[in-house]
C-alpha atoms as a PDB file:
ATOM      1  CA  UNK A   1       0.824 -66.058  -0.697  1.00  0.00           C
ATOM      2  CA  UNK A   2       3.858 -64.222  -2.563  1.00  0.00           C
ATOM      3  CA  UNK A   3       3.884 -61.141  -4.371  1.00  0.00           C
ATOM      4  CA  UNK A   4       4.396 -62.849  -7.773  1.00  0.00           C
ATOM      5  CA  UNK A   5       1.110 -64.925  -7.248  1.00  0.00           C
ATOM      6  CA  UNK A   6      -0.818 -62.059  -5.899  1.00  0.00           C
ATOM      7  CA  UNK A   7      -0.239 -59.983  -9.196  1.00  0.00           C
ATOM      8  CA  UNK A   8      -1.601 -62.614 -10.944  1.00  0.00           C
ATOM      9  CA  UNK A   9      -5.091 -61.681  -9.866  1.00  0.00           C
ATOM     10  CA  UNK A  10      -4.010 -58.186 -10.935  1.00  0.00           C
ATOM     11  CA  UNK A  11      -2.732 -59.376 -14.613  1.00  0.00           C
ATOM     12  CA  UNK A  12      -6.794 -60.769 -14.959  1.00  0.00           C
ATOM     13  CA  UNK A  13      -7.985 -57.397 -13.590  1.00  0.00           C
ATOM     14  CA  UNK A  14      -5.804 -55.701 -15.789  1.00  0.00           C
ATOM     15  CA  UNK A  15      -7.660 -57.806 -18.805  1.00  0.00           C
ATOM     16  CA  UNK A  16     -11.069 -57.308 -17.994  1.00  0.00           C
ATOM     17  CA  UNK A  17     -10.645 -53.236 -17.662  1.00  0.00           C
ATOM     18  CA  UNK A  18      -8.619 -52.624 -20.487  1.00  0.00           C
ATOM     19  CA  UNK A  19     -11.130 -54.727 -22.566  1.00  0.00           C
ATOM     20  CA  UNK A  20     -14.447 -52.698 -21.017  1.00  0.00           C
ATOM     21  CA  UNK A  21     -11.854 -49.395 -21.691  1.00  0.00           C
ATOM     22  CA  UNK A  22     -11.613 -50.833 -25.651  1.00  0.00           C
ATOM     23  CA  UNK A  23     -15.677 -51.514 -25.483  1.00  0.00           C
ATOM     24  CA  UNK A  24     -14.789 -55.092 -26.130  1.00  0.00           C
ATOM     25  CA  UNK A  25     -16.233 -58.195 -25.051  1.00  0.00           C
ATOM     26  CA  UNK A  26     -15.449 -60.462 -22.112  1.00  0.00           C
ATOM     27  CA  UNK A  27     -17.352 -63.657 -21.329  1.00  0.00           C
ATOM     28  CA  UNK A  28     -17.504 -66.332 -18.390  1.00  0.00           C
ATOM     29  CA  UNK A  29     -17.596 -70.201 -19.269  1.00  0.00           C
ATOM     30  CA  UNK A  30     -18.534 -72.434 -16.149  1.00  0.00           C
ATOM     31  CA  UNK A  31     -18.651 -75.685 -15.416  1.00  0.00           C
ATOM     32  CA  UNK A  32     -19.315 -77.833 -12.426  1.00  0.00           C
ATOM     33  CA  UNK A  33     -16.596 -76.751 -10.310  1.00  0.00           C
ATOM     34  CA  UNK A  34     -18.063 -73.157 -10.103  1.00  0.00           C
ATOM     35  CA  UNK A  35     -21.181 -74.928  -8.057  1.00  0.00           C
ATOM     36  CA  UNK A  36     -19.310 -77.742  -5.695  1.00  0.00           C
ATOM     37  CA  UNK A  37     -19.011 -74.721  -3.091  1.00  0.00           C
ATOM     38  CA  UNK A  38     -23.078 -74.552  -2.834  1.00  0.00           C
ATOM     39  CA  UNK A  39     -23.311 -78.119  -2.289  1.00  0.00           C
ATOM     40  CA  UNK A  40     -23.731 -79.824  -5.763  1.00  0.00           C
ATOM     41  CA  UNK A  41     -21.176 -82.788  -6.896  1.00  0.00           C
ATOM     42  CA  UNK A  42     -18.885 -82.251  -9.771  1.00  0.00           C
ATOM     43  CA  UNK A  43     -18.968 -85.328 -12.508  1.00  0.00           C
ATOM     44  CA  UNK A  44     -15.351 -85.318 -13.267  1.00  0.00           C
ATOM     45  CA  UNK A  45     -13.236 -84.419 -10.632  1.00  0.00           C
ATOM     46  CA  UNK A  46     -10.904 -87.897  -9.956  1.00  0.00           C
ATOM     47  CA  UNK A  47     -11.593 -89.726  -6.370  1.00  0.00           C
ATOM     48  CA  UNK A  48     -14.840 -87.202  -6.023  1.00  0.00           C
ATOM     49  CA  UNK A  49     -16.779 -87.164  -9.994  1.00  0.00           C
ATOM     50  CA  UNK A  50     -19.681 -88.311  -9.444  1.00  0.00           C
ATOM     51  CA  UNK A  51     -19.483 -90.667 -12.903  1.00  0.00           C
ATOM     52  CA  UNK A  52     -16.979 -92.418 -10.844  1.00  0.00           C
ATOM     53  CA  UNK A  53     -19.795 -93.575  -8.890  1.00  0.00           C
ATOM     54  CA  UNK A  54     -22.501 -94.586 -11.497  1.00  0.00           C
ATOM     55  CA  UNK A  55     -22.561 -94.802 -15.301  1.00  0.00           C
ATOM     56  CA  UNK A  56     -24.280 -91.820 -17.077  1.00  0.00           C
ATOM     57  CA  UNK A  57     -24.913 -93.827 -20.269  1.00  0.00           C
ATOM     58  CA  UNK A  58     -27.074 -96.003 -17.387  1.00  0.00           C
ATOM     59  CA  UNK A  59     -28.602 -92.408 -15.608  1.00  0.00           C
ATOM     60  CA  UNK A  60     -28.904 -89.560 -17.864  1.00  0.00           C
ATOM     61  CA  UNK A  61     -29.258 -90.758 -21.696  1.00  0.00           C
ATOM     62  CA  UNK A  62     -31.380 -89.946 -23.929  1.00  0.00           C
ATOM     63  CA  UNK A  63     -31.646 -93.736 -24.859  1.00  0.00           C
ATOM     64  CA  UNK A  64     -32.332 -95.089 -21.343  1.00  0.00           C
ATOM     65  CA  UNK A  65     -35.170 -92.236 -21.057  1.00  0.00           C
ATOM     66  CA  UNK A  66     -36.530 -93.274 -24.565  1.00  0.00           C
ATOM     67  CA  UNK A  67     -35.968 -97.014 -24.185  1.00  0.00           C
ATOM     68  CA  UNK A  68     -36.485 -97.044 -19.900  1.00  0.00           C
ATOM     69  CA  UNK A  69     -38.195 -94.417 -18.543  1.00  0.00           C
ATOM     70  CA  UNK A  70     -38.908 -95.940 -15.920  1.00  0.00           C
ATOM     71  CA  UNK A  71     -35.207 -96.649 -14.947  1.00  0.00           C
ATOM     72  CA  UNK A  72     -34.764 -92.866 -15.937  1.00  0.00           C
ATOM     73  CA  UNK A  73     -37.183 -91.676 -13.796  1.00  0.00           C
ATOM     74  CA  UNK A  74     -35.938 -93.692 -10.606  1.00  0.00           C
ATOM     75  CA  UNK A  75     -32.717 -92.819 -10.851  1.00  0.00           C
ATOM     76  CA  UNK A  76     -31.841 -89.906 -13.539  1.00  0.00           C
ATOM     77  CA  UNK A  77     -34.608 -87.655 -12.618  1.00  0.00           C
ATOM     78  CA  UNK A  78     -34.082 -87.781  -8.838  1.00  0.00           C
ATOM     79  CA  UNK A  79     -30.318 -86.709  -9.998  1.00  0.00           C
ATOM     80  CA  UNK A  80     -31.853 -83.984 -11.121  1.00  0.00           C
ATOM     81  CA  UNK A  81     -33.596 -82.744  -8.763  1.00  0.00           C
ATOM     82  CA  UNK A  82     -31.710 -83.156  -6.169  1.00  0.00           C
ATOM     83  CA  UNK A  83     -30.045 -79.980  -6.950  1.00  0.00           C
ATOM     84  CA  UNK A  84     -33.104 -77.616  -6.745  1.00  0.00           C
ATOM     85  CA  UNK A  85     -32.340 -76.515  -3.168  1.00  0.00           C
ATOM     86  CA  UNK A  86     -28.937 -75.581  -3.896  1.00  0.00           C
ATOM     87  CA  UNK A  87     -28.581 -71.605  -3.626  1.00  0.00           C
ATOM     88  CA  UNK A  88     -25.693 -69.575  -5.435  1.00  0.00           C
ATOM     89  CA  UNK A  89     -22.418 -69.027  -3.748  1.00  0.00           C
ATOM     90  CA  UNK A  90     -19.627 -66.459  -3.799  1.00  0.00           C
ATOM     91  CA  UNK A  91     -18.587 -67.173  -7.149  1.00  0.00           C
ATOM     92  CA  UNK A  92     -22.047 -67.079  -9.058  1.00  0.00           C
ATOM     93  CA  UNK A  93     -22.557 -63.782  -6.815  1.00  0.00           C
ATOM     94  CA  UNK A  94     -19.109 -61.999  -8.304  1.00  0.00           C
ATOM     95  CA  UNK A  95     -19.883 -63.497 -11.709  1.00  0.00           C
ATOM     96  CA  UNK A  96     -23.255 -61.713 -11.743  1.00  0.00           C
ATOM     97  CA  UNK A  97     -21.390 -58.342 -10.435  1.00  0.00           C
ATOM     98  CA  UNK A  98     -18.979 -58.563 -13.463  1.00  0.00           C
ATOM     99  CA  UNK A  99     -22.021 -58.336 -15.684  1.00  0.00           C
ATOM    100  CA  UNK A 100     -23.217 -55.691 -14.222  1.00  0.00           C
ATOM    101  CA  UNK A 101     -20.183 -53.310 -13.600  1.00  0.00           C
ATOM    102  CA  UNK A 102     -19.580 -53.944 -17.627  1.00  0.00           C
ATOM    103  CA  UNK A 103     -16.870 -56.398 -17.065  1.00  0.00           C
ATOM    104  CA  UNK A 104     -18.136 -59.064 -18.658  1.00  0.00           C
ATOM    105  CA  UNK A 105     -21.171 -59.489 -20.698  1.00  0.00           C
ATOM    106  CA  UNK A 106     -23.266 -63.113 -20.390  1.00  0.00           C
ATOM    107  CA  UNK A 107     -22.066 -66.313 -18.552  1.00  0.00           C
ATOM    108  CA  UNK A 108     -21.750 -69.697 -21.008  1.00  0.00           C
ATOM    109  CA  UNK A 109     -22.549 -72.480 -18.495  1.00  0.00           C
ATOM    110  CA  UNK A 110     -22.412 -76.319 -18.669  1.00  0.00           C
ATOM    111  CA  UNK A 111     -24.361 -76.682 -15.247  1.00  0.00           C
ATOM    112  CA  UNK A 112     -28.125 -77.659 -15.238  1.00  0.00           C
ATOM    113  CA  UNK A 113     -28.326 -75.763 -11.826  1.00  0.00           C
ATOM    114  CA  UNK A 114     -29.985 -72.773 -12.493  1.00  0.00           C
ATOM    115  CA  UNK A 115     -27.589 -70.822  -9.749  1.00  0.00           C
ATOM    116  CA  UNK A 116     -26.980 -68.305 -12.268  1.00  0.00           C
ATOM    117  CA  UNK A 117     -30.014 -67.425 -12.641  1.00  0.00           C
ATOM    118  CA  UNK A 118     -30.551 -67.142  -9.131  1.00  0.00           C
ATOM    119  CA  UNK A 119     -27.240 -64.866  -8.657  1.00  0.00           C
ATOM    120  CA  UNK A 120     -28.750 -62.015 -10.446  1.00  0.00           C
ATOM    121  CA  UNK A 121     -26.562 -63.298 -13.884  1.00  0.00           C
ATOM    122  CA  UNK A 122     -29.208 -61.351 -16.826  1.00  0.00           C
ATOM    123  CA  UNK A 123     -27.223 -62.902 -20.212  1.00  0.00           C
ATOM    124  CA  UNK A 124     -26.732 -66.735 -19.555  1.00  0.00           C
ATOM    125  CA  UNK A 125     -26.825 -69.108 -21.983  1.00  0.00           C
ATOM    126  CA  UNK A 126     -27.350 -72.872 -20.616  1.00  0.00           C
ATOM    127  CA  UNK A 127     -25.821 -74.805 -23.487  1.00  0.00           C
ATOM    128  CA  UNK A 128     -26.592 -78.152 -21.286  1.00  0.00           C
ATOM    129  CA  UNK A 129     -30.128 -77.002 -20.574  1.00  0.00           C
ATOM    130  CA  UNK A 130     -31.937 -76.794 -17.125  1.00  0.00           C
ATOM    131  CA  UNK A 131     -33.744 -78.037 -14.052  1.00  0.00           C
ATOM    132  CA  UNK A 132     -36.134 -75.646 -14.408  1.00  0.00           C
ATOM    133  CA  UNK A 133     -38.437 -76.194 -17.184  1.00  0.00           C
ATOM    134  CA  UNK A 134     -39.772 -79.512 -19.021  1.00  0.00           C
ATOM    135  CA  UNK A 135     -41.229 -79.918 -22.398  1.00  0.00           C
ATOM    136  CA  UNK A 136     -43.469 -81.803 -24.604  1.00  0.00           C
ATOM    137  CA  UNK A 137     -42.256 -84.295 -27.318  1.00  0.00           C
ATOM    138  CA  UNK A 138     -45.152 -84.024 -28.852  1.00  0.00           C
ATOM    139  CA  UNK A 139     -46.763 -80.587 -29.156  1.00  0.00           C
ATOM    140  CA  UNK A 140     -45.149 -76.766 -28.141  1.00  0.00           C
ATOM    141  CA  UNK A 141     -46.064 -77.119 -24.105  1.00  0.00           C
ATOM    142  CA  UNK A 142     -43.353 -75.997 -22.308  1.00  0.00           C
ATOM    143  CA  UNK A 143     -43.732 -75.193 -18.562  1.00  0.00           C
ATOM    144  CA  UNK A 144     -42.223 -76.185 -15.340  1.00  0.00           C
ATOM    145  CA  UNK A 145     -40.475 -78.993 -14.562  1.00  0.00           C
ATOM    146  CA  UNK A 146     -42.373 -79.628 -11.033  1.00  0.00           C
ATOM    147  CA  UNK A 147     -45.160 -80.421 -13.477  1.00  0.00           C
ATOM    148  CA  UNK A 148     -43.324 -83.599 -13.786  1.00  0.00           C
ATOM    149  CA  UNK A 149     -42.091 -84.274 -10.563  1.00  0.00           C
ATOM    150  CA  UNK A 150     -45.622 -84.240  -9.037  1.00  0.00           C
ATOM    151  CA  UNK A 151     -46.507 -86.703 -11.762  1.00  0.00           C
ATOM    152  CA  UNK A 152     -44.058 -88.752 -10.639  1.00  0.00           C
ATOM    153  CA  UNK A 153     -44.613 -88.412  -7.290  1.00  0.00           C
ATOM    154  CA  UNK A 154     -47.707 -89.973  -7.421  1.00  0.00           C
ATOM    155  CA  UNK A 155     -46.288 -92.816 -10.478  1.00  0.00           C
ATOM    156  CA  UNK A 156     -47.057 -91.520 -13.295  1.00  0.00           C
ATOM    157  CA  UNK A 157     -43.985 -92.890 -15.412  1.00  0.00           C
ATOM    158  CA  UNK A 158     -43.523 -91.350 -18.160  1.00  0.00           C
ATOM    159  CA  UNK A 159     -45.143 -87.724 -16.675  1.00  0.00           C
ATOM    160  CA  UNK A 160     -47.451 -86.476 -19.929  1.00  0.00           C
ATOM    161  CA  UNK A 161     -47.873 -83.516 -21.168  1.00  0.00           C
ATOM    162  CA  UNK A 162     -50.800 -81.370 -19.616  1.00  0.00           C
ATOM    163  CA  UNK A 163     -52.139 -79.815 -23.118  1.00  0.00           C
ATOM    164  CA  UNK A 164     -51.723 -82.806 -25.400  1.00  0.00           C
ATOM    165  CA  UNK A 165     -51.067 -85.725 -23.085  1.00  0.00           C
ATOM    166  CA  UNK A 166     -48.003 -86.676 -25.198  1.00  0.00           C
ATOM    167  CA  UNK A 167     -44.362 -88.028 -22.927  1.00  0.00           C
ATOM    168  CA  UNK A 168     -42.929 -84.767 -21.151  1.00  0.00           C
ATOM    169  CA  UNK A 169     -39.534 -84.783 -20.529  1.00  0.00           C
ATOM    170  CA  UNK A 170     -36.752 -82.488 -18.752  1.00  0.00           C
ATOM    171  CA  UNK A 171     -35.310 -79.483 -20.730  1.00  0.00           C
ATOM    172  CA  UNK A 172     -31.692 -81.131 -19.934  1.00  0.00           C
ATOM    173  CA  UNK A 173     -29.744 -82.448 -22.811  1.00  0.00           C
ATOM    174  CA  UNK A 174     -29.142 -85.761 -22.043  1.00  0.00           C
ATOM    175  CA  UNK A 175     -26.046 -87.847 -23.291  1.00  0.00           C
ATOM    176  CA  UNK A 176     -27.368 -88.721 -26.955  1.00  0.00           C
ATOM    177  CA  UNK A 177     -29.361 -85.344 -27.205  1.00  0.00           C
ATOM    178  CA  UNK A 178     -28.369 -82.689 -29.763  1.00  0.00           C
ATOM    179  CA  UNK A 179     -27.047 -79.603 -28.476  1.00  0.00           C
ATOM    180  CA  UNK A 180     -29.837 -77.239 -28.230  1.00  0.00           C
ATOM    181  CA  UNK A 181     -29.824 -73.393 -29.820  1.00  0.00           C
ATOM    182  CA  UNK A 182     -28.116 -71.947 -26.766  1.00  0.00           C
ATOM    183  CA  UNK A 183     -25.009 -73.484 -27.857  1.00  0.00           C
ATOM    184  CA  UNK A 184     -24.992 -72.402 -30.924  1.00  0.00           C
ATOM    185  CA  UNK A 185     -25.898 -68.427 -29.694  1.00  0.00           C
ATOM    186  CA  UNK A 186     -22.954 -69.289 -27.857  1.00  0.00           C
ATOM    187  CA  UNK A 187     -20.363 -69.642 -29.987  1.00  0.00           C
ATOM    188  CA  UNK A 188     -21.658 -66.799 -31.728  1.00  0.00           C
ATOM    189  CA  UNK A 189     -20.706 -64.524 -29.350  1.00  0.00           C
ATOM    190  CA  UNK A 190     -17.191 -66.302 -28.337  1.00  0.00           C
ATOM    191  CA  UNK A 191     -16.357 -65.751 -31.787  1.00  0.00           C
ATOM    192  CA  UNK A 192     -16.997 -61.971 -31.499  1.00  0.00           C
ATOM    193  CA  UNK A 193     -15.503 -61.890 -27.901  1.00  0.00           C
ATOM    194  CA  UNK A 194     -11.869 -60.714 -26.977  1.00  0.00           C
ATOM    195  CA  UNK A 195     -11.689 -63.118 -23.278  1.00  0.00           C
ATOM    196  CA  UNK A 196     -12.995 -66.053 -22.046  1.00  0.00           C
ATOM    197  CA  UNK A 197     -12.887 -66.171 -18.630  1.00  0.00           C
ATOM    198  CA  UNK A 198     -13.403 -70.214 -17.199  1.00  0.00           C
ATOM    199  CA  UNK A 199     -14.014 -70.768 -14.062  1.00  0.00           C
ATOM    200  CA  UNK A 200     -14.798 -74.449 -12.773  1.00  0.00           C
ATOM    201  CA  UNK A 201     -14.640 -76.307 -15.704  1.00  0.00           C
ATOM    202  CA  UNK A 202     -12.580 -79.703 -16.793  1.00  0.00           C
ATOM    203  CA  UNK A 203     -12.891 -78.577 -20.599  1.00  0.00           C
ATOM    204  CA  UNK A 204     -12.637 -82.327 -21.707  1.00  0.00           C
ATOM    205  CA  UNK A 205     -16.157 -82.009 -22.664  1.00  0.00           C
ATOM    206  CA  UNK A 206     -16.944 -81.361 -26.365  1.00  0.00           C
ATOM    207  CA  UNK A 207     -18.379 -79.357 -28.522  1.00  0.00           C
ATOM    208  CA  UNK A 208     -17.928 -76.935 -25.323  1.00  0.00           C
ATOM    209  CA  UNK A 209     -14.134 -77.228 -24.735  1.00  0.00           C
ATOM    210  CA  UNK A 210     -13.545 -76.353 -28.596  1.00  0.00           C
ATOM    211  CA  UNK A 211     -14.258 -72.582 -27.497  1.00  0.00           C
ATOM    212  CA  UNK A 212     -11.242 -71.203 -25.493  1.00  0.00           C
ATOM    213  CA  UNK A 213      -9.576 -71.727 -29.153  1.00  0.00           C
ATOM    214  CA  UNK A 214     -11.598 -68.973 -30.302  1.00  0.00           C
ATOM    215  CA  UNK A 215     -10.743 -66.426 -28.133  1.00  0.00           C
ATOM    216  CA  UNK A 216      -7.014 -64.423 -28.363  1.00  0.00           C
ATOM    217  CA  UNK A 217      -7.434 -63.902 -24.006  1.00  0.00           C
ATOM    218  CA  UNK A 218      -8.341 -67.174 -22.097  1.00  0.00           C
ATOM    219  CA  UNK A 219      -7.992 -67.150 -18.442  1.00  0.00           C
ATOM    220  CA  UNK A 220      -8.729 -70.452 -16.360  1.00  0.00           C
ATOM    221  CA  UNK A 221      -9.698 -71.381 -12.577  1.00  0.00           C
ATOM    222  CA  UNK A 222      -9.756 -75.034 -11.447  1.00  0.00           C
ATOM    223  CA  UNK A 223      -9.000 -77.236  -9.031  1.00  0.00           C
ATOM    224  CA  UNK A 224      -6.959 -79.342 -11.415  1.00  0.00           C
ATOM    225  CA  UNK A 225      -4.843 -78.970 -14.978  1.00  0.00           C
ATOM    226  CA  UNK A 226      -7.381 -78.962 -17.503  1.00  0.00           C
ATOM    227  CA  UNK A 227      -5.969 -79.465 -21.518  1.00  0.00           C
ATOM    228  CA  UNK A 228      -6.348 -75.355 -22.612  1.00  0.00           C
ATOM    229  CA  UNK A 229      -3.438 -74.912 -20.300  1.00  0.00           C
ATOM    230  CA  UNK A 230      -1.207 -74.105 -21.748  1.00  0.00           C
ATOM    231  CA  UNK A 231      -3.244 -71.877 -24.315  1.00  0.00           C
ATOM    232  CA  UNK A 232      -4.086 -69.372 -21.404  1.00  0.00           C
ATOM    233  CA  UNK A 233      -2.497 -66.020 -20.225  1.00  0.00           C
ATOM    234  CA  UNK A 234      -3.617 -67.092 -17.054  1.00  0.00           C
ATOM    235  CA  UNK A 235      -3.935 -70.045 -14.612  1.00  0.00           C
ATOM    236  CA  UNK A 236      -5.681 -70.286 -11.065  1.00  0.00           C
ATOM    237  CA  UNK A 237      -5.698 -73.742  -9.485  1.00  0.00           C
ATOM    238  CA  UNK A 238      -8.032 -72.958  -7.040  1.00  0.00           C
ATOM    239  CA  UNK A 239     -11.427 -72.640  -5.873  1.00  0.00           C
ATOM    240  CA  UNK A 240     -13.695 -70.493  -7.794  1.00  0.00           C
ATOM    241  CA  UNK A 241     -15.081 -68.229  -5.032  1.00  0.00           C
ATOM    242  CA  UNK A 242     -11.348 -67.606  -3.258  1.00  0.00           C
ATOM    243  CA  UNK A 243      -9.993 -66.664  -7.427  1.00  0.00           C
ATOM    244  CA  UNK A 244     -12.900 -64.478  -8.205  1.00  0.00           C
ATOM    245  CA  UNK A 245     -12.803 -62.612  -5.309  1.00  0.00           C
ATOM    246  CA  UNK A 246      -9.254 -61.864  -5.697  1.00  0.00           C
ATOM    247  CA  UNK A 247      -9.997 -60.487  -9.484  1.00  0.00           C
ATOM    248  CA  UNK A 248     -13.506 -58.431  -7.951  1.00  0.00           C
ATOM    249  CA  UNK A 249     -11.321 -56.945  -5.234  1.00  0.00           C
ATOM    250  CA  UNK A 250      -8.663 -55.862  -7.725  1.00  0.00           C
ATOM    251  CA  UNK A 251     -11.348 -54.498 -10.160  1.00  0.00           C
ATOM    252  CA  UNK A 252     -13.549 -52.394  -7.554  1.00  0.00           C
ATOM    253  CA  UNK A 253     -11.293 -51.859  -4.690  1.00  0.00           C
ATOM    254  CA  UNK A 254     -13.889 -53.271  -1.839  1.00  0.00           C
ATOM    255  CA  UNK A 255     -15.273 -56.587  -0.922  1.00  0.00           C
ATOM    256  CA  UNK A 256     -18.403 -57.922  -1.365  1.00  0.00           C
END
């Protein structure tokens, strides 16, 4: 790797300190990329998306779970949780370190994963939901979403509710769904932030690719050209883990 790419890394380190030295704000944006290094597939990504291999209007809408739950259940929810064994990799790990050496100061993520969580992240706002609670559509229960997969388990299609015995669903937003209040919280506090730092994601998917316009900093690492570009300082086509840990190492001076 050349010197001109190396201070590249350096020019994104030089970012996030002189924001923290200005008490400004920094924030992360993910998307699926940031997780394909612990194991989960990417929807997107051409030859390897994972939409290239079924149709998510047929696997994870709202309308199939409303219409079809059974056909949701059988093959939507077992998408789902598939991913629950997954554990966080470098990239969550350095991401979560960020946060707490002041760098940055919450994670925005498209992923249903719940690996940032897991890293240690403390602000993280799931603007796509999660795979690790369920709710009611009929009364306030909200709880765990094992709740349903042991109801389904034994064929209980839809799961119910265990307060009110209404339909339980997962707290994922679904194609068809509204965006919950996460994303709005969201772009609440891109608006007031100076960076956005996006690692793994395609940003084809609205409302969520609208916010690198709101920020006068936008860095980006993926795997492939994404349309914000050309609108950042920065550009890292690579993997998440190997571009973070270039930035951490410039930022602290060690490894992790």
């Amino acid at each position: 790797m050349n010197s001109c790419r190396e201070d590249v890394y350096q020019k994104v380190a030089a970012l996030l300190q002189n924001i923290k030295n200005k008490r400004g704000a920094s924030l992360a944006l993910t998307g699926a990329g940031i997780s394909t290094e612990s194991g989960i597939p990417d929807f997107r990504s051409p030859g390897s998306g994972l939409w290239e291999q079924m149709d998510p209007m047929e696997t994870l809408s709202a309308q199939v779970l409303r219409e079809r739950p059974e056909e949701f259940y059988i093959r939507g929810f077992r998408l789902l949780t598939s991913m629950k064994d997954a554990t966080p990799n470098l990239a969550h790990q350095i991401l979560a370190k960020l946060e707490e050496a002041g760098y940055i100061q919450g994670v925005i993520t498209q992923n249903i994963d719940n690996l940032h969580h897991l890293a240690g992240s403390r602000r993280v706002w799931e603007v796509h939901g999660n795979t690790r609670e369920a709710y009611c559509l009929s009364c306030r229960w909200r709880g765990a979403l094992s709740e349903l997969e042991q109801q389904v388990a034994q064929g209980s299609i839809p799961p119910r509710c265990p307060l009110c015995g209404g339909n339980a669903r997962p707290a994922v937003v679904l194609f068809g769904d509204p965006m919950p209040v996460a994303f709005n919280e969201a772009l609440e506090a891109v608006k007031k932030a100076d960076l956005l730092l996006v690692v793994g994601s395609s940003l084809s998917v609205y409302p969520v690719a609208y916010l690198p316009e709101l920020v006068r900093h936008l860095v980006i690492i993926n795997l492939t050209p994404t349309p914000q570009d050309y609108r950042a300082e920065v550009v890292l086509h690579e993997k998440a883990s190997q571009a973070l840990a270039k930035i951490y190492d410039r930022l602290e001076g060690k490894g992790l």
